[in-house]
C-alpha atoms as a PDB file:
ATOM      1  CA  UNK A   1       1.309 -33.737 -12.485  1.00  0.00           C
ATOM      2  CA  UNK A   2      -0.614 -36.848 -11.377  1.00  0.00           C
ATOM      3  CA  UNK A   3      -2.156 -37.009  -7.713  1.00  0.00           C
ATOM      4  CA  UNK A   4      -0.897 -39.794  -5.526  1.00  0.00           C
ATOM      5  CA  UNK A   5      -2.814 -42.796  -6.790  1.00  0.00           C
ATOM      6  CA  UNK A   6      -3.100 -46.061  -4.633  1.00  0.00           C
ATOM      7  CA  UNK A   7      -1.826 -48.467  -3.642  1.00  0.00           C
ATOM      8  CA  UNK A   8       0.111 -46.048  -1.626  1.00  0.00           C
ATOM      9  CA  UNK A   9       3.711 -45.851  -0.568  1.00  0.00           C
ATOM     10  CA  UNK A  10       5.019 -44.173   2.544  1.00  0.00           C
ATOM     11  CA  UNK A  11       6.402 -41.460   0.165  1.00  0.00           C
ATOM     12  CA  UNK A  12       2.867 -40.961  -1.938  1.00  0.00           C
ATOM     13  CA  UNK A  13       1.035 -41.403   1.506  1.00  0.00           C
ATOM     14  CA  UNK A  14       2.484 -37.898   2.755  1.00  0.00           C
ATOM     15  CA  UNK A  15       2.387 -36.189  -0.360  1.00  0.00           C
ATOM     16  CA  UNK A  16      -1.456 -36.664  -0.269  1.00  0.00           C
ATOM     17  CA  UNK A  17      -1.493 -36.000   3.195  1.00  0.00           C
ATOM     18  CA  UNK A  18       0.328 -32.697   2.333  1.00  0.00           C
ATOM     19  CA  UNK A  19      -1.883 -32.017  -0.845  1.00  0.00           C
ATOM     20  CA  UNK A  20      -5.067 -32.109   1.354  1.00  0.00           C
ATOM     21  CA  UNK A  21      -3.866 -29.430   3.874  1.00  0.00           C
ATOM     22  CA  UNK A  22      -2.548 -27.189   1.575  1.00  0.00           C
ATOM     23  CA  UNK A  23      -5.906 -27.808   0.132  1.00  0.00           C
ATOM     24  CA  UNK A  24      -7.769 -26.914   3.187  1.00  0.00           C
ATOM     25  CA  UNK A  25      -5.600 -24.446   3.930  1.00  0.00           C
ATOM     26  CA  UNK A  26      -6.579 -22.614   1.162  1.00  0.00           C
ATOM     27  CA  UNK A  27     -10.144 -21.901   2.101  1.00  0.00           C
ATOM     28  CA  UNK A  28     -11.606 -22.646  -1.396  1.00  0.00           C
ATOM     29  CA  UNK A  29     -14.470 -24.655  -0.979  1.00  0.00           C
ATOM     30  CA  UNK A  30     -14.994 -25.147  -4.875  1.00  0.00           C
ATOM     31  CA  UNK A  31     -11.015 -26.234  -5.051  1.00  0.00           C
ATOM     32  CA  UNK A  32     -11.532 -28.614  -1.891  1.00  0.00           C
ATOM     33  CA  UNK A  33     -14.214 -30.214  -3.314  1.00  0.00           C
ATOM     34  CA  UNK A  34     -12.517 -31.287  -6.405  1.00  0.00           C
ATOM     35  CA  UNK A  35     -10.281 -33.543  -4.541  1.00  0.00           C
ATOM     36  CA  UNK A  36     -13.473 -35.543  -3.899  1.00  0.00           C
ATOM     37  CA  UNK A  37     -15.524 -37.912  -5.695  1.00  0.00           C
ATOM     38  CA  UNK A  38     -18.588 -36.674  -6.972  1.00  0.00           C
ATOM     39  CA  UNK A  39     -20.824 -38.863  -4.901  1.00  0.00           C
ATOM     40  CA  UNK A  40     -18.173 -38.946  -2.150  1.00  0.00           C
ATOM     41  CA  UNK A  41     -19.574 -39.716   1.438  1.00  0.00           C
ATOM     42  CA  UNK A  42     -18.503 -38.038   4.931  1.00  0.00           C
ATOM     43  CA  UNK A  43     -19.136 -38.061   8.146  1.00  0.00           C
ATOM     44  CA  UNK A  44     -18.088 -34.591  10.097  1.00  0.00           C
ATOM     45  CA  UNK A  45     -18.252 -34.530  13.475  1.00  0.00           C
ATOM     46  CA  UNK A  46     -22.233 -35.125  13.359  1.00  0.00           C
ATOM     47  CA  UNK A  47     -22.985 -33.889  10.075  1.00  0.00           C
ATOM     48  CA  UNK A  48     -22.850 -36.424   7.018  1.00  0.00           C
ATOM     49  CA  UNK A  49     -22.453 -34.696   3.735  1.00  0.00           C
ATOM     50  CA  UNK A  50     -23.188 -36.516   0.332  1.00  0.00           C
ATOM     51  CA  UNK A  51     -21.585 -35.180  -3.069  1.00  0.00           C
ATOM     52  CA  UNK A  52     -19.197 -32.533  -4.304  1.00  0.00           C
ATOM     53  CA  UNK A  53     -22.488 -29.592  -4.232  1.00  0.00           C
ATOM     54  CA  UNK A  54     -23.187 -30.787  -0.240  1.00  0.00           C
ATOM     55  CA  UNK A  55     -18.773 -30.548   0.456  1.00  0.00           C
ATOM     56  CA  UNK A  56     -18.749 -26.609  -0.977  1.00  0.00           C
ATOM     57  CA  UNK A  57     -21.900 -25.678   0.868  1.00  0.00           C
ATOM     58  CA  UNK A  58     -20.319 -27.144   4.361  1.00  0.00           C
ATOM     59  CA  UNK A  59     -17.077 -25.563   4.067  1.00  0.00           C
ATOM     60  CA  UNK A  60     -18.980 -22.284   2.816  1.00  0.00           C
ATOM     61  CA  UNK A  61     -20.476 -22.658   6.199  1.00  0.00           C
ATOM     62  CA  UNK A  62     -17.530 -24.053   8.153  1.00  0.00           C
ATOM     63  CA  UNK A  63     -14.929 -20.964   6.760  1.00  0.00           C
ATOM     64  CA  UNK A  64     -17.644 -18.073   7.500  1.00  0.00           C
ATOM     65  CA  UNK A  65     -17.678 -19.177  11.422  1.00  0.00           C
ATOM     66  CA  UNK A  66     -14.101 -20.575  11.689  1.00  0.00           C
ATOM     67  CA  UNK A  67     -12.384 -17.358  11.411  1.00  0.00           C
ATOM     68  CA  UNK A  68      -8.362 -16.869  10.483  1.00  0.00           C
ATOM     69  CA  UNK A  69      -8.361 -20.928   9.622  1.00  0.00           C
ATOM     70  CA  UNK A  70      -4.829 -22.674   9.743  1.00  0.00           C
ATOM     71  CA  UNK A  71      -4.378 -26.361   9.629  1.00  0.00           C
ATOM     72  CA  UNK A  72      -1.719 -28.879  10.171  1.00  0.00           C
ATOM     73  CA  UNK A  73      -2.648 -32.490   9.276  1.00  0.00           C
ATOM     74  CA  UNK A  74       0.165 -34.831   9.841  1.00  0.00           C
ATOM     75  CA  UNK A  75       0.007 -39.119   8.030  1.00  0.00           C
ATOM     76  CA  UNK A  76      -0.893 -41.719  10.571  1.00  0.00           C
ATOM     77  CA  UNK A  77      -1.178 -44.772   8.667  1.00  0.00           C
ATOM     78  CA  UNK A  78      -1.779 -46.357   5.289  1.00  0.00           C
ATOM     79  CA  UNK A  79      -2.454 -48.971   3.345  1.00  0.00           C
ATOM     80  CA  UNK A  80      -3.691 -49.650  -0.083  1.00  0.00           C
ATOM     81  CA  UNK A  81      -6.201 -47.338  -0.931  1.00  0.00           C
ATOM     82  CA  UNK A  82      -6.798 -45.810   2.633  1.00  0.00           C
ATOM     83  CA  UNK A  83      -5.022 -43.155   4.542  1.00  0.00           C
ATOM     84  CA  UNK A  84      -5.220 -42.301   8.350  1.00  0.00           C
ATOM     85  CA  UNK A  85      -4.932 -38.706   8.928  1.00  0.00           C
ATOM     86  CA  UNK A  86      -4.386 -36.993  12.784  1.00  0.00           C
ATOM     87  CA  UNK A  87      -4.461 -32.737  12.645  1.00  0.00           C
ATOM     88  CA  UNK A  88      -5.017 -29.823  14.333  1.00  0.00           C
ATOM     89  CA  UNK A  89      -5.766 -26.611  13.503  1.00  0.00           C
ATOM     90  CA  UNK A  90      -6.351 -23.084  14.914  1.00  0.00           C
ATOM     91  CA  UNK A  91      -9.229 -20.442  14.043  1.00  0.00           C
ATOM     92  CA  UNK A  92     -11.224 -18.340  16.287  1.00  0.00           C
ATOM     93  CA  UNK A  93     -15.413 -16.869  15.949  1.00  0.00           C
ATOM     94  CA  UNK A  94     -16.652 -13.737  15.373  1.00  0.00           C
ATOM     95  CA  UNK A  95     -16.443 -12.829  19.128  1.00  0.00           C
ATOM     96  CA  UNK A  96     -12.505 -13.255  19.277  1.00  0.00           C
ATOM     97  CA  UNK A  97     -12.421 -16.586  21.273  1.00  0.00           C
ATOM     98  CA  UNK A  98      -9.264 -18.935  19.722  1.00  0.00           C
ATOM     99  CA  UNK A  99      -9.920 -22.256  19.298  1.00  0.00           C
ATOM    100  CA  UNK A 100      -7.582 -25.532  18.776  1.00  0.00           C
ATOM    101  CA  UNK A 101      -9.467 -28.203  17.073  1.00  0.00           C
ATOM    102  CA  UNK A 102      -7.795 -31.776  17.257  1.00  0.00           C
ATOM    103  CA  UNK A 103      -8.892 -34.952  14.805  1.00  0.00           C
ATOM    104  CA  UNK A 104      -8.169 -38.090  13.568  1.00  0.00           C
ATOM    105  CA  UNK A 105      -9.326 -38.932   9.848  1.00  0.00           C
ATOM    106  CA  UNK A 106     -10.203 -42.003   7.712  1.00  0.00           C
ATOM    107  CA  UNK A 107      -9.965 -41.658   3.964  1.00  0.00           C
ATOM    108  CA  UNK A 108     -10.497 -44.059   1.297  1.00  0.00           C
ATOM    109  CA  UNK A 109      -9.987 -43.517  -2.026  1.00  0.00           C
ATOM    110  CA  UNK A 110     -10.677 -44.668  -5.936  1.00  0.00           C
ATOM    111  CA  UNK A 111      -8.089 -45.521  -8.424  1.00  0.00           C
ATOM    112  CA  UNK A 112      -7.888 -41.886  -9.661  1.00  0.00           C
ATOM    113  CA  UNK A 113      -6.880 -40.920  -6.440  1.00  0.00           C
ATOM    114  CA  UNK A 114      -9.740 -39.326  -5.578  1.00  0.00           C
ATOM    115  CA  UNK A 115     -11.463 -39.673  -1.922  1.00  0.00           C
ATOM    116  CA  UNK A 116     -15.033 -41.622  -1.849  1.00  0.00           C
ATOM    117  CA  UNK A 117     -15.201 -41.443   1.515  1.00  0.00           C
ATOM    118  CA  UNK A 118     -13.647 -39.034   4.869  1.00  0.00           C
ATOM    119  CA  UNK A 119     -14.819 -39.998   8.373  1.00  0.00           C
ATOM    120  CA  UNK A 120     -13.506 -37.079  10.940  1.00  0.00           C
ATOM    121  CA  UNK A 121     -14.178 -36.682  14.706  1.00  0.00           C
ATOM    122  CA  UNK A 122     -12.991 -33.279  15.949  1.00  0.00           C
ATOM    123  CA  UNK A 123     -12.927 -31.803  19.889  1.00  0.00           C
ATOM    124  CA  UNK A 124     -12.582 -28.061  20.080  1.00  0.00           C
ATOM    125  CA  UNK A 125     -10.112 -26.413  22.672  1.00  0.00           C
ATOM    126  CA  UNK A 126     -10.562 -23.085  23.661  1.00  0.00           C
ATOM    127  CA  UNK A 127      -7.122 -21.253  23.629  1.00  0.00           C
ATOM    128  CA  UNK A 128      -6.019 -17.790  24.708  1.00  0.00           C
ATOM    129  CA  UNK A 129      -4.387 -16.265  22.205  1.00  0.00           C
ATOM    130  CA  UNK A 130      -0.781 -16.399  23.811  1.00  0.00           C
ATOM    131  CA  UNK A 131      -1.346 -20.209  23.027  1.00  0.00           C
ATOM    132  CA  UNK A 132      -1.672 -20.650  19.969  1.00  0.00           C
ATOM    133  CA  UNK A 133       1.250 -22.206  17.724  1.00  0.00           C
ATOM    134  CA  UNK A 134       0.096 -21.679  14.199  1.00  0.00           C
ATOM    135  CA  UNK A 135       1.386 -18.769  13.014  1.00  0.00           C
ATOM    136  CA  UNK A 136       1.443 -17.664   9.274  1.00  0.00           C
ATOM    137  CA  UNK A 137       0.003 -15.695   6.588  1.00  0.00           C
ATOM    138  CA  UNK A 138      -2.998 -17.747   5.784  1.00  0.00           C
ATOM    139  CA  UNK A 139      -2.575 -19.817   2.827  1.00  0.00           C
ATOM    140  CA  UNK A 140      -0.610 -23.011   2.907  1.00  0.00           C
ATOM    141  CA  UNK A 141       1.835 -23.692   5.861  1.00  0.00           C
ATOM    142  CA  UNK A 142       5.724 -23.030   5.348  1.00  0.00           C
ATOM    143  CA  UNK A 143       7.793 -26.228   5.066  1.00  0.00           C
ATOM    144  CA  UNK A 144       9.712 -25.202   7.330  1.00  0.00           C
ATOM    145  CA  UNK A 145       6.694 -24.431   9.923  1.00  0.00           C
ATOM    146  CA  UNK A 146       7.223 -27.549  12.440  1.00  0.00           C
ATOM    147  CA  UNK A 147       4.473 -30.427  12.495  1.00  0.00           C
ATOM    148  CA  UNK A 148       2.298 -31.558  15.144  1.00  0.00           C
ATOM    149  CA  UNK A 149       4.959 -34.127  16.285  1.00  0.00           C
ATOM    150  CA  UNK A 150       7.533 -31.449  16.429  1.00  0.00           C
ATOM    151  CA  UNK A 151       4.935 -29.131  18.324  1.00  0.00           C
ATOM    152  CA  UNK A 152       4.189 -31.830  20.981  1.00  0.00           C
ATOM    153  CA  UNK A 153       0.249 -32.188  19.609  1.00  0.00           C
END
């Protein structure tokens, strides 16, 4: 099946909205990647990463330390060849503390659909574990599992 290509629709902008969490949500760096130019260009928080080599070495890095990872990334806006991407998602460190990271994202992609650029900003929120909202097995979230909007993030 062919990826969402722009110019986007409403209907194409979710499905690659969806695609990239259930991406994420895998935890496979080398299968994350691949939805990425090969000279693609991010900015993470305060880390820029260059190429499809640099994006498996940060999440290599980014799923050792964020422990029991589960995301939820939920459309903004769109237009063209650019999406706008708010999510959250929950994971806690190797000394048990929960967190609840919350982001906004700027894609932009090339006529194959793949991204050439991501800019994210993300603020962490420690959480006791009582509070946290995103529960399933790890791997990609049920469709019935509510969204952020539904959750009140």
């Amino acid at each position: 099946m062919t990826p969402p290509v722009p110019p986007f629709t409403l209907e194409t902008a979710i499905q690659k909205v969806r695609k990239a969490e259930d991406g994420w949500n895998s935890r496979d760096p080398n299968r994350v990647s691949l939805a990425y130019t090969v000279d693609s260009v991010w900015r993470n928080r305060s880390e820029f990463v260059t190429g499809r080599e640099q994006i498996v070495q940060f999440l290599t890095r980014k799923w050792t330390r964020e422990l029991e990872y589960r995301l939820i990334k939920e459309l903004w806006a769109f237009t063209g060849d650019r999406i706008g991407v708010r999510f959250a998602y929950e994971w806690h460190d190797d000394s048990g503390q929960w967190f609840r990271s919350y982001g906004n994202e700027n894609w932009e992609f090339n006529d194959e659909g793949l991204m050439h650029h991501r800019y994210a900003c993300i603020n962490d929120l420690p959480v006791q574990p009582a509070d946290r909202l995103f529960h399933w097995p790890q791997s990609t979230r049920p469709d019935d599992h509510p969204s952020l909007s539904e959750l009140g993030l």
